[in-house]
C-alpha atoms as a PDB file:
ATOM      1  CA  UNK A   1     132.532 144.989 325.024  1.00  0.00           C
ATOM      2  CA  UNK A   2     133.305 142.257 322.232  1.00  0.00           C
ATOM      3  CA  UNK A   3     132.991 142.360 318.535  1.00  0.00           C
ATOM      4  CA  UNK A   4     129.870 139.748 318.804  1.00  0.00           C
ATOM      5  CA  UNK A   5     128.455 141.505 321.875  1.00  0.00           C
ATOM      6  CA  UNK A   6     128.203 145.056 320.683  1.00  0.00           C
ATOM      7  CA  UNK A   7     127.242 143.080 317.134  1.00  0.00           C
ATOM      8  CA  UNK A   8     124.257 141.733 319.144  1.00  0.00           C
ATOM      9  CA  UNK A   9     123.199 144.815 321.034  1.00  0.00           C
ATOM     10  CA  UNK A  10     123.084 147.004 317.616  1.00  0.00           C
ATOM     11  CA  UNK A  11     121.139 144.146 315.927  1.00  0.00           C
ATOM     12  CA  UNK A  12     118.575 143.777 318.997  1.00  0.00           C
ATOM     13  CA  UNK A  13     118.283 147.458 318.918  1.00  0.00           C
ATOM     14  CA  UNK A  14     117.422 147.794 315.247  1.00  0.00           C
ATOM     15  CA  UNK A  15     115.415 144.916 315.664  1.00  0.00           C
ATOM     16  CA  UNK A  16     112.859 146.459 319.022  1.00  0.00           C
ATOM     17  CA  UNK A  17     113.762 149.953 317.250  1.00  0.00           C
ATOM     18  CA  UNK A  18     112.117 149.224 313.988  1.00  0.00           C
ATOM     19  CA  UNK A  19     109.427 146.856 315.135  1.00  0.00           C
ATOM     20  CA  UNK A  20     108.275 149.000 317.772  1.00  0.00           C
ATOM     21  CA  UNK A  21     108.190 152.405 315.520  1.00  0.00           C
ATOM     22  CA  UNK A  22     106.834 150.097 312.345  1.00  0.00           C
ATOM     23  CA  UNK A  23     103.581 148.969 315.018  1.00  0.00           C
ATOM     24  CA  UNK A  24     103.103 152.299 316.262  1.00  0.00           C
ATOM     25  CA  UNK A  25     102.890 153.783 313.028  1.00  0.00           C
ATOM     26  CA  UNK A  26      99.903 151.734 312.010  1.00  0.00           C
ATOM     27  CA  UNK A  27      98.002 152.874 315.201  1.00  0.00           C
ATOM     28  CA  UNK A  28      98.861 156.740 313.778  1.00  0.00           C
ATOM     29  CA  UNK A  29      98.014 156.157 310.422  1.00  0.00           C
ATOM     30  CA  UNK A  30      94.756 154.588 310.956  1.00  0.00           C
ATOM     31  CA  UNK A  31      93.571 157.450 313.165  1.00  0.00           C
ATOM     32  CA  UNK A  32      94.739 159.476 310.292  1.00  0.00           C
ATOM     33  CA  UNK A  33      96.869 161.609 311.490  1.00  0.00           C
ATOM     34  CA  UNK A  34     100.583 161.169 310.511  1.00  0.00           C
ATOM     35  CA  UNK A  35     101.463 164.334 311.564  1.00  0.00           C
ATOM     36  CA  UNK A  36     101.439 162.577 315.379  1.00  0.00           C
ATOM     37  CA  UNK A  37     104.625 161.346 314.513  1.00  0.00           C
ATOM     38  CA  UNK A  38     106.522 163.633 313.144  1.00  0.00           C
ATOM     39  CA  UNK A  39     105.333 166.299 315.913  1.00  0.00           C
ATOM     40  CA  UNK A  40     106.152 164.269 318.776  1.00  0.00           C
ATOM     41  CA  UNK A  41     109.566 162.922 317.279  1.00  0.00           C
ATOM     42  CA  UNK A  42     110.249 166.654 317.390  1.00  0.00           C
ATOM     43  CA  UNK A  43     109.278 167.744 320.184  1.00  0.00           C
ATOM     44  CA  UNK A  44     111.475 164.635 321.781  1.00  0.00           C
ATOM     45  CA  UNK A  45     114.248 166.205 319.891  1.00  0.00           C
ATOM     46  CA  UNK A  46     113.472 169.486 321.604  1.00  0.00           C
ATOM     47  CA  UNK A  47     113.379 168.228 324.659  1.00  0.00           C
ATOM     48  CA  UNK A  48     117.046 165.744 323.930  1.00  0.00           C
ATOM     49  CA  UNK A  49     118.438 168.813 323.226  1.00  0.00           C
ATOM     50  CA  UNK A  50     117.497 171.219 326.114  1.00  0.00           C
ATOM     51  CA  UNK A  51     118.611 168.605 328.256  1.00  0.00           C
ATOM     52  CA  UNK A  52     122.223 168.629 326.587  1.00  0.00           C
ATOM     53  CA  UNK A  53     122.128 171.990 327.697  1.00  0.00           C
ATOM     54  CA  UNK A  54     121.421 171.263 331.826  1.00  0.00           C
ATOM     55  CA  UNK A  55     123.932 168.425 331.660  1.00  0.00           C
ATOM     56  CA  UNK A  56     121.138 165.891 331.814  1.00  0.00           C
ATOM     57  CA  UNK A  57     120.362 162.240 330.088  1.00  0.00           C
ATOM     58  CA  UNK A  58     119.244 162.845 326.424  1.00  0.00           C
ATOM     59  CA  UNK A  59     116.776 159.610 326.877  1.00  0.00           C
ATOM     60  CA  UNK A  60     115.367 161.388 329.890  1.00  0.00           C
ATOM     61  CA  UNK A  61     114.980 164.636 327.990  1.00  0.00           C
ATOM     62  CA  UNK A  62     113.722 163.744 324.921  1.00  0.00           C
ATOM     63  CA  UNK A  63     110.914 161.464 326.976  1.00  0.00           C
ATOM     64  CA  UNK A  64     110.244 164.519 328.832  1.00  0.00           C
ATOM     65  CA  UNK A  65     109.655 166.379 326.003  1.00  0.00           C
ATOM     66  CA  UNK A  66     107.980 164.276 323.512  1.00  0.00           C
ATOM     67  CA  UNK A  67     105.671 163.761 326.772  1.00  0.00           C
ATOM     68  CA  UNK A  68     105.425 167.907 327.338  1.00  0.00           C
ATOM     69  CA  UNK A  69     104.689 167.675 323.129  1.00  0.00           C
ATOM     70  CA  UNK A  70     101.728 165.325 323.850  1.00  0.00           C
ATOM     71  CA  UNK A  71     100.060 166.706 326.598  1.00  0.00           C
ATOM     72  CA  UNK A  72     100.196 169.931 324.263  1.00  0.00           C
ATOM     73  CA  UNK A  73      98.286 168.065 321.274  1.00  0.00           C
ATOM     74  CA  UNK A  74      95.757 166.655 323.480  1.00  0.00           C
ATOM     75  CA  UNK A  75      94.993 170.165 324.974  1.00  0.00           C
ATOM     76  CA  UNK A  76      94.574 171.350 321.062  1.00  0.00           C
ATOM     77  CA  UNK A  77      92.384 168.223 319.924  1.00  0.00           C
ATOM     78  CA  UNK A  78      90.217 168.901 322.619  1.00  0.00           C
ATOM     79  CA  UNK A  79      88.889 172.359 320.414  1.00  0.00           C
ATOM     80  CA  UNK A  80      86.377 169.969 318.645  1.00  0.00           C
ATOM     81  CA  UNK A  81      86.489 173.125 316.050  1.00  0.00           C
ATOM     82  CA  UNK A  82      90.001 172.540 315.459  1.00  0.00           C
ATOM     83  CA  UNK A  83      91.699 170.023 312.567  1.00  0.00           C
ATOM     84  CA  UNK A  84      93.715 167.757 313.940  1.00  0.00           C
ATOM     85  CA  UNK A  85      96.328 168.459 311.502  1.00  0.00           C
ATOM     86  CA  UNK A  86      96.032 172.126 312.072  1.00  0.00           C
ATOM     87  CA  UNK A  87      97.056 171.669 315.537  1.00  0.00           C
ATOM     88  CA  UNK A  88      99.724 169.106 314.629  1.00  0.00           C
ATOM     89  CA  UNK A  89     101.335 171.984 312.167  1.00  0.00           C
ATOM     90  CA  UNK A  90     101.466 174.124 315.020  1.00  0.00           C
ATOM     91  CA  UNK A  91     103.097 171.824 317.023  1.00  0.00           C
ATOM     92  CA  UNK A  92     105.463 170.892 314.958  1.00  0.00           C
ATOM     93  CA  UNK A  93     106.515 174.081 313.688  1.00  0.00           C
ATOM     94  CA  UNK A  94     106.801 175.465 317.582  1.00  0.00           C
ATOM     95  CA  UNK A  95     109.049 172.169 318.486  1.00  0.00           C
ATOM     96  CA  UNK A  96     111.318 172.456 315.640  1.00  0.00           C
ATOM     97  CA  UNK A  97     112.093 176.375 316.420  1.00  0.00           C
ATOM     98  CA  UNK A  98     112.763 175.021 320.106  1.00  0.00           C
ATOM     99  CA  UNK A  99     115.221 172.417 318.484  1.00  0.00           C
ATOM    100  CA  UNK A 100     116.956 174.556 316.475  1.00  0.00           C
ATOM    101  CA  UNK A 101     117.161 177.704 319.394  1.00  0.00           C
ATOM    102  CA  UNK A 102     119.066 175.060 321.858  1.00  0.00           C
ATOM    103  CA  UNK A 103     121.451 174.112 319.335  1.00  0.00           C
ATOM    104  CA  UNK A 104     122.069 177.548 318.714  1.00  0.00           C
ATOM    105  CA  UNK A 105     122.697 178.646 322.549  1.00  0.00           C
ATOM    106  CA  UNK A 106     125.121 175.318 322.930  1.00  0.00           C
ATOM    107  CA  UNK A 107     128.718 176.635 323.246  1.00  0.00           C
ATOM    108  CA  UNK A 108     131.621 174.523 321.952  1.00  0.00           C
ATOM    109  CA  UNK A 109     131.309 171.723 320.197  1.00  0.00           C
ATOM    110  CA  UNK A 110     127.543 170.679 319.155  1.00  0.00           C
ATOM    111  CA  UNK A 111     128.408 166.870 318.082  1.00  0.00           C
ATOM    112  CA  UNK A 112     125.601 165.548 320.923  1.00  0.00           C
ATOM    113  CA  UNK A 113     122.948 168.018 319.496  1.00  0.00           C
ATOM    114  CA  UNK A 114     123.659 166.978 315.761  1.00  0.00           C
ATOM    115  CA  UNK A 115     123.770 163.530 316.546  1.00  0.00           C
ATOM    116  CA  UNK A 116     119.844 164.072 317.710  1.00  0.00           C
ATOM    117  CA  UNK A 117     119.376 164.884 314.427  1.00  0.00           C
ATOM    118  CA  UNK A 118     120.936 162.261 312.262  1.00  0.00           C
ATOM    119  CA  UNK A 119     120.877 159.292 314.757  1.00  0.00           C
ATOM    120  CA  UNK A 120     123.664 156.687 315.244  1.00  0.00           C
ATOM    121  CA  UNK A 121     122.488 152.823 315.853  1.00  0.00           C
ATOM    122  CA  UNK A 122     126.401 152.335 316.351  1.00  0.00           C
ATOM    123  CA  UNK A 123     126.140 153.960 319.681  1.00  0.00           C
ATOM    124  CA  UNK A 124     123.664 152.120 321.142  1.00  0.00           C
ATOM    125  CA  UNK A 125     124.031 150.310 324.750  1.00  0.00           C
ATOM    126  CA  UNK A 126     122.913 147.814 326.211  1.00  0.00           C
ATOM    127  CA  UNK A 127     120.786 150.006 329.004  1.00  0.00           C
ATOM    128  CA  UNK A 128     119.047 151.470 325.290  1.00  0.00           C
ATOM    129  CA  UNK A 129     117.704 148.155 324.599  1.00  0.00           C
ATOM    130  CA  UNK A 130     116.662 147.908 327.454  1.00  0.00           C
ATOM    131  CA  UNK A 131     114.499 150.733 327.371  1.00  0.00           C
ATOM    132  CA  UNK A 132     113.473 150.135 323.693  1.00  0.00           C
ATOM    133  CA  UNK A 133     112.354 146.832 324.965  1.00  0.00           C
ATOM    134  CA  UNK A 134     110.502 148.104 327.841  1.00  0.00           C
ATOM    135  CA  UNK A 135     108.638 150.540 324.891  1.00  0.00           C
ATOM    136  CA  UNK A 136     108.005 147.989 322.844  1.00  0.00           C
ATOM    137  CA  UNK A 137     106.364 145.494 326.002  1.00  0.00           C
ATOM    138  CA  UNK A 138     104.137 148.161 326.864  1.00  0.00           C
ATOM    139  CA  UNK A 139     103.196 149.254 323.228  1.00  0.00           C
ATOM    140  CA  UNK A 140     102.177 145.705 322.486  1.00  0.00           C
ATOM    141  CA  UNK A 141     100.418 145.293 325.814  1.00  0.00           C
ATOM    142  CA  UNK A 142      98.360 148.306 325.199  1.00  0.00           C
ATOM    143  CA  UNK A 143      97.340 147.320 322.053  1.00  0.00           C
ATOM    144  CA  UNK A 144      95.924 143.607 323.003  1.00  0.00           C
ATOM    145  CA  UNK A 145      94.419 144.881 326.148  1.00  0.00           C
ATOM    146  CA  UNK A 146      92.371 147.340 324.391  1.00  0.00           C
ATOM    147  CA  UNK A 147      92.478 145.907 320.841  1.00  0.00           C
ATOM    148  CA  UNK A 148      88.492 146.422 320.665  1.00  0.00           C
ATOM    149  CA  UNK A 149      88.071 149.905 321.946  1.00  0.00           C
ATOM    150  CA  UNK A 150      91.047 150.653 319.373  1.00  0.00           C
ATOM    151  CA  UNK A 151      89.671 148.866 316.721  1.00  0.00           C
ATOM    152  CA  UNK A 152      86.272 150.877 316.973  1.00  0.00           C
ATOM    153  CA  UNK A 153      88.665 154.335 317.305  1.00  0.00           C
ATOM    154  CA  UNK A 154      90.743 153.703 314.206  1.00  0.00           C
ATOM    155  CA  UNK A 155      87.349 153.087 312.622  1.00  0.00           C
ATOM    156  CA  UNK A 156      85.205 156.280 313.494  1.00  0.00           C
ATOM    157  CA  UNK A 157      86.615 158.531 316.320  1.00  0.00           C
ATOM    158  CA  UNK A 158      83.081 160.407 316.418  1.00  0.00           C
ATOM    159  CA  UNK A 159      81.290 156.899 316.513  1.00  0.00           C
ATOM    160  CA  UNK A 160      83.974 156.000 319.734  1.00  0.00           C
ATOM    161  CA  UNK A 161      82.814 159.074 321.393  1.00  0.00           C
ATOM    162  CA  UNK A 162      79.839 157.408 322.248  1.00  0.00           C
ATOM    163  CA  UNK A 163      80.812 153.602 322.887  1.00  0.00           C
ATOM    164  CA  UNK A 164      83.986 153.683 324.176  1.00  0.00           C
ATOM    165  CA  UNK A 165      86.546 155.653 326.625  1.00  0.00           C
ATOM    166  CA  UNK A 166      87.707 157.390 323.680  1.00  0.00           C
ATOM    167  CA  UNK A 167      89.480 160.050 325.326  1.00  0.00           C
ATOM    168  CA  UNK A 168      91.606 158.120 327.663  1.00  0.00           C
ATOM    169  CA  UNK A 169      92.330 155.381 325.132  1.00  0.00           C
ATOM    170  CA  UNK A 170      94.208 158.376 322.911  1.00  0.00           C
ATOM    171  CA  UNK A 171      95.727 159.791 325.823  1.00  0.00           C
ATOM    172  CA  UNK A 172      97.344 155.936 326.610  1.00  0.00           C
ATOM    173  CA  UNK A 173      98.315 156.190 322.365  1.00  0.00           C
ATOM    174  CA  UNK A 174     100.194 159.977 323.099  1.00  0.00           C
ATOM    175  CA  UNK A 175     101.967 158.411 326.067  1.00  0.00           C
ATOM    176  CA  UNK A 176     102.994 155.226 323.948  1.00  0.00           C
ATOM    177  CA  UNK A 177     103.941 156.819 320.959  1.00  0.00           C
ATOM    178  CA  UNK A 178     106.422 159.254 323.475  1.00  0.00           C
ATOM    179  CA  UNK A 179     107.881 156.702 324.846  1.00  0.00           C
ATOM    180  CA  UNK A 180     108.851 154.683 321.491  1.00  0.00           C
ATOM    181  CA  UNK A 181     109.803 157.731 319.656  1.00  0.00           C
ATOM    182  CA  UNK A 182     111.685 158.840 322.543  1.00  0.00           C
ATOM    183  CA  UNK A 183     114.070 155.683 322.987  1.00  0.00           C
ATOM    184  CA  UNK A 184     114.884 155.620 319.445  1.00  0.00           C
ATOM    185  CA  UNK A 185     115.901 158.946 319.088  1.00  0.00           C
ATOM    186  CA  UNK A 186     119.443 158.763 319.184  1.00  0.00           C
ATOM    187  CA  UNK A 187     119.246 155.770 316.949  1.00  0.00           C
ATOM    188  CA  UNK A 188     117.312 157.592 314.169  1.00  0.00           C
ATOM    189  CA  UNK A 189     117.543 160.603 314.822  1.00  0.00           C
ATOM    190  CA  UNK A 190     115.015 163.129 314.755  1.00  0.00           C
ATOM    191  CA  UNK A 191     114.585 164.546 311.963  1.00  0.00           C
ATOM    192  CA  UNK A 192     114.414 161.338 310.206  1.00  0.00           C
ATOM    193  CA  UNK A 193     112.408 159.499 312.627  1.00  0.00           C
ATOM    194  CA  UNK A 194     108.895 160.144 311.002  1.00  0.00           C
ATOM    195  CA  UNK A 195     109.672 157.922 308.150  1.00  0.00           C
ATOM    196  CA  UNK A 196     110.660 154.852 310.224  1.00  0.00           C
ATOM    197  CA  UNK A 197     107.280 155.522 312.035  1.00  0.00           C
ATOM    198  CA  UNK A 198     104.977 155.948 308.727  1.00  0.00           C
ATOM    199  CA  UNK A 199     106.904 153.904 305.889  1.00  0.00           C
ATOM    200  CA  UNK A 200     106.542 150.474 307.136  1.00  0.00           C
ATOM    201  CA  UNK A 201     102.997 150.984 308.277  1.00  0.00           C
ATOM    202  CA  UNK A 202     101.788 152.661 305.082  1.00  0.00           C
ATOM    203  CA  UNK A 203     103.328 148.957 303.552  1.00  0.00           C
ATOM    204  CA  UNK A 204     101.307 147.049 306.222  1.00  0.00           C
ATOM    205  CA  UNK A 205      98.085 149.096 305.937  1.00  0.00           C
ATOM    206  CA  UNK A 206      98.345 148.249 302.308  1.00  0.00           C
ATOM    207  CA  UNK A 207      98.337 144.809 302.250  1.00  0.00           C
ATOM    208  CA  UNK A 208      97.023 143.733 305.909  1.00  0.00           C
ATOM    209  CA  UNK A 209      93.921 142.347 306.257  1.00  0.00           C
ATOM    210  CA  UNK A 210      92.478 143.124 309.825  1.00  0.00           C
ATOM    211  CA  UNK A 211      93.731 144.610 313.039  1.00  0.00           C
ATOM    212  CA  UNK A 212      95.579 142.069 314.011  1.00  0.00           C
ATOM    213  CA  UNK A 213      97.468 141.223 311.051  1.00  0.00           C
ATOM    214  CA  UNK A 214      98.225 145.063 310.045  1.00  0.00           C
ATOM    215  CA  UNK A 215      99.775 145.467 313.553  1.00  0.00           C
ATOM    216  CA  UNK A 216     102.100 142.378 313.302  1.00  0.00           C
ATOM    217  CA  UNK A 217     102.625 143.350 309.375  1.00  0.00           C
ATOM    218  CA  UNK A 218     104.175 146.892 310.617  1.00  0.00           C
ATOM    219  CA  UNK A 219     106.503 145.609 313.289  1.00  0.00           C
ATOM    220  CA  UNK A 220     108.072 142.959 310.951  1.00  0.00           C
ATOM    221  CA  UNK A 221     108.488 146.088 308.240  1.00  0.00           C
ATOM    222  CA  UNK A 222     109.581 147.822 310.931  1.00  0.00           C
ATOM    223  CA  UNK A 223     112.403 145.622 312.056  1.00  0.00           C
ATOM    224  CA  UNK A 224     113.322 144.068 308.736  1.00  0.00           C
ATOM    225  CA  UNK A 225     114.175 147.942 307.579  1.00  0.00           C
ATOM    226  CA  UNK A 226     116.177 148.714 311.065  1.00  0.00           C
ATOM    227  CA  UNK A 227     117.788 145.431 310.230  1.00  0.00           C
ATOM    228  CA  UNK A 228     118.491 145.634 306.280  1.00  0.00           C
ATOM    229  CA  UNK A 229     119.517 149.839 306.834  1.00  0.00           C
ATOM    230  CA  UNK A 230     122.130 148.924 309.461  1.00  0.00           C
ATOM    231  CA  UNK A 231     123.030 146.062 307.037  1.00  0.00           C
ATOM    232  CA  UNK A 232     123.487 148.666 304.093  1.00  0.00           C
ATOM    233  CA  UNK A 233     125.056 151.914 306.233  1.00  0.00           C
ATOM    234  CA  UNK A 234     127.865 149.150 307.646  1.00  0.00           C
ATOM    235  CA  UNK A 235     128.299 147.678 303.804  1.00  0.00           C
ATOM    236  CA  UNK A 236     128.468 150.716 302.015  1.00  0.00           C
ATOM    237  CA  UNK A 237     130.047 152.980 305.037  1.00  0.00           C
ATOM    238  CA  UNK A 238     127.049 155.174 305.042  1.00  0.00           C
ATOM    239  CA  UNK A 239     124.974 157.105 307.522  1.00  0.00           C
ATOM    240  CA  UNK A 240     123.041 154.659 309.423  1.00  0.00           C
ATOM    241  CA  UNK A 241     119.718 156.449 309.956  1.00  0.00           C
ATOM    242  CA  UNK A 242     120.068 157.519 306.233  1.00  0.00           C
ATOM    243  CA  UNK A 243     120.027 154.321 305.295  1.00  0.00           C
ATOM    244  CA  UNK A 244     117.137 152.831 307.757  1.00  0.00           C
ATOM    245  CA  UNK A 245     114.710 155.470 305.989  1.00  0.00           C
ATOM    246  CA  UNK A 246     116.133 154.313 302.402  1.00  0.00           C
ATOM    247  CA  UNK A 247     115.460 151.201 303.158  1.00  0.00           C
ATOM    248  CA  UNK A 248     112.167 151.519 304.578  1.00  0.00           C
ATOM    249  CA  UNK A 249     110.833 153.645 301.667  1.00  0.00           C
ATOM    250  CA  UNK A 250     112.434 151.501 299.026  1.00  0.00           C
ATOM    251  CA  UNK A 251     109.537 148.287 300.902  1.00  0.00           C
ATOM    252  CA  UNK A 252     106.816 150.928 300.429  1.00  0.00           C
ATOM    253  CA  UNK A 253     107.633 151.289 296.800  1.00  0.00           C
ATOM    254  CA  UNK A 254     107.893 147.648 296.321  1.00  0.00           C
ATOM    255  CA  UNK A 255     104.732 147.030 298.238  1.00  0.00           C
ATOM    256  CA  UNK A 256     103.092 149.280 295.911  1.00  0.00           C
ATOM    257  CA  UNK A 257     104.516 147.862 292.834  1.00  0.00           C
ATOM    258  CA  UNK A 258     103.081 144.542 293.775  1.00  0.00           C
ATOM    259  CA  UNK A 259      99.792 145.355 295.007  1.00  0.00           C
ATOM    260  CA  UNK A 260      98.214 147.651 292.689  1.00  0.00           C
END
């Protein structure tokens, strides 16, 4: 592959990486429960990993398991007597042992599990953006299909219970959000994943104005910092997931600066 055609494929990655994790992280937020992300990014990393182990795609794996992850939470959420984030701690604690056990029985060399965990935008393919695009397609369908039903969710979940198909609209959000967190994975990396999901919505939640505008406000943070981060790691010869979540937290500071 060429200089300007690898160029392009890491760009368009970063680009359908960011925006897609940027607009899913302002559906998460406003149903108030960060902890979605970080719990499913993990138990996609669980699942990468275990699939290192059989000899089998990491994509495939880690959509398997951030998929296993939310099936799990939405067995949990349905104790009504349960919090939320009670049942994401759980989660997340359980998927990070998993993580950690696999890369303790791999034998040899462990550079595929660590790279899970840091993330490398540098080896993306083309059949990744591919799939990130596909992600991002159905996130954004999803969300103007069912942009009222959502709307009234994000504002009361108890008041949705009784209006709208609550249950299967947050089922269609677990699905979503395992399929974007999945496919950027091995760009990010796991472990720093959650930020690239939360920081450029937090900016877009803080100075968004509406559904609509929020949404669109979090994808463009999210692919200006998958942008500006690959810009700095390849500048400054630095880790490029590092640098994503720098960047990314560096626009919620300035965000916050600004609007106060």
């Amino acid at each position: 592959m060429s200089f300007l055609a690898t160029f392009g494929t890491i760009l368009a990655a970063a680009l359908l990486g960011g925006g897609s994790a940027g607009l899913l992280g302002v559906v998460v937020l406003g149903l108030r429960m960060p902890f979605l992300a970080v719990a499913t990014a993990h138990a996609a990393l669980a699942g990468a990993i275990f699939a290192e182990l059989a000899g089998v795609r990491h994509d495939v794996g880690g959509f398997a398991g951030a998929l296993v992850g939310a099936g799990a939470l939405g067995a949990l959420l349905r104790r009504r007597n349960l919090d939320p984030n009670a049942a994401l701690g759980t989660l997340f604690s359980l998927m990070l042992g998993l993580a950690f056990l696999g890369i303790g029985l791999g034998e040899g060399p462990r550079t595929g599990m660590l790279n899970l965990l840091w993330g490398s935008l540098l080896l993306v393919s083309p059949g990744d953006v591919v799939r990130m695009a596909l992600a991002a397609t159905l996130l954004v369908g999803f969300l103007v299909v069912l942009r009222r039903p959502l709307a009234v969710i994000l504002f009361s979940r108890e008041l949705a219970a009784t209006l709208v198909p609550e249950g299967a609209v947050f089922a269609g959000v677990l699905v979503l959000a395992a399929a974007v967190i999945a496919v950027n994975l091995e760009t990010v990396g796991g472990l720093l994943l959650y930020a690239l999901v939360c920081n450029p919505a937090v900016a877009a939640l803080r100075i968004g104005r509406g559904l609509g505008r929020t949404c669109a406000l979090g994808a463009a943070f999210g692919a200006l910092s998958g942008v500006a981060g690959f810009a700095v790691a390849y500048w400054l010869d630095v880790p490029v997931g590092a640098a994503i979540v720098l960047v990314s937290s560096l626009l919620v500071g300035l965000v916050l600066w600004r609007v106060r």
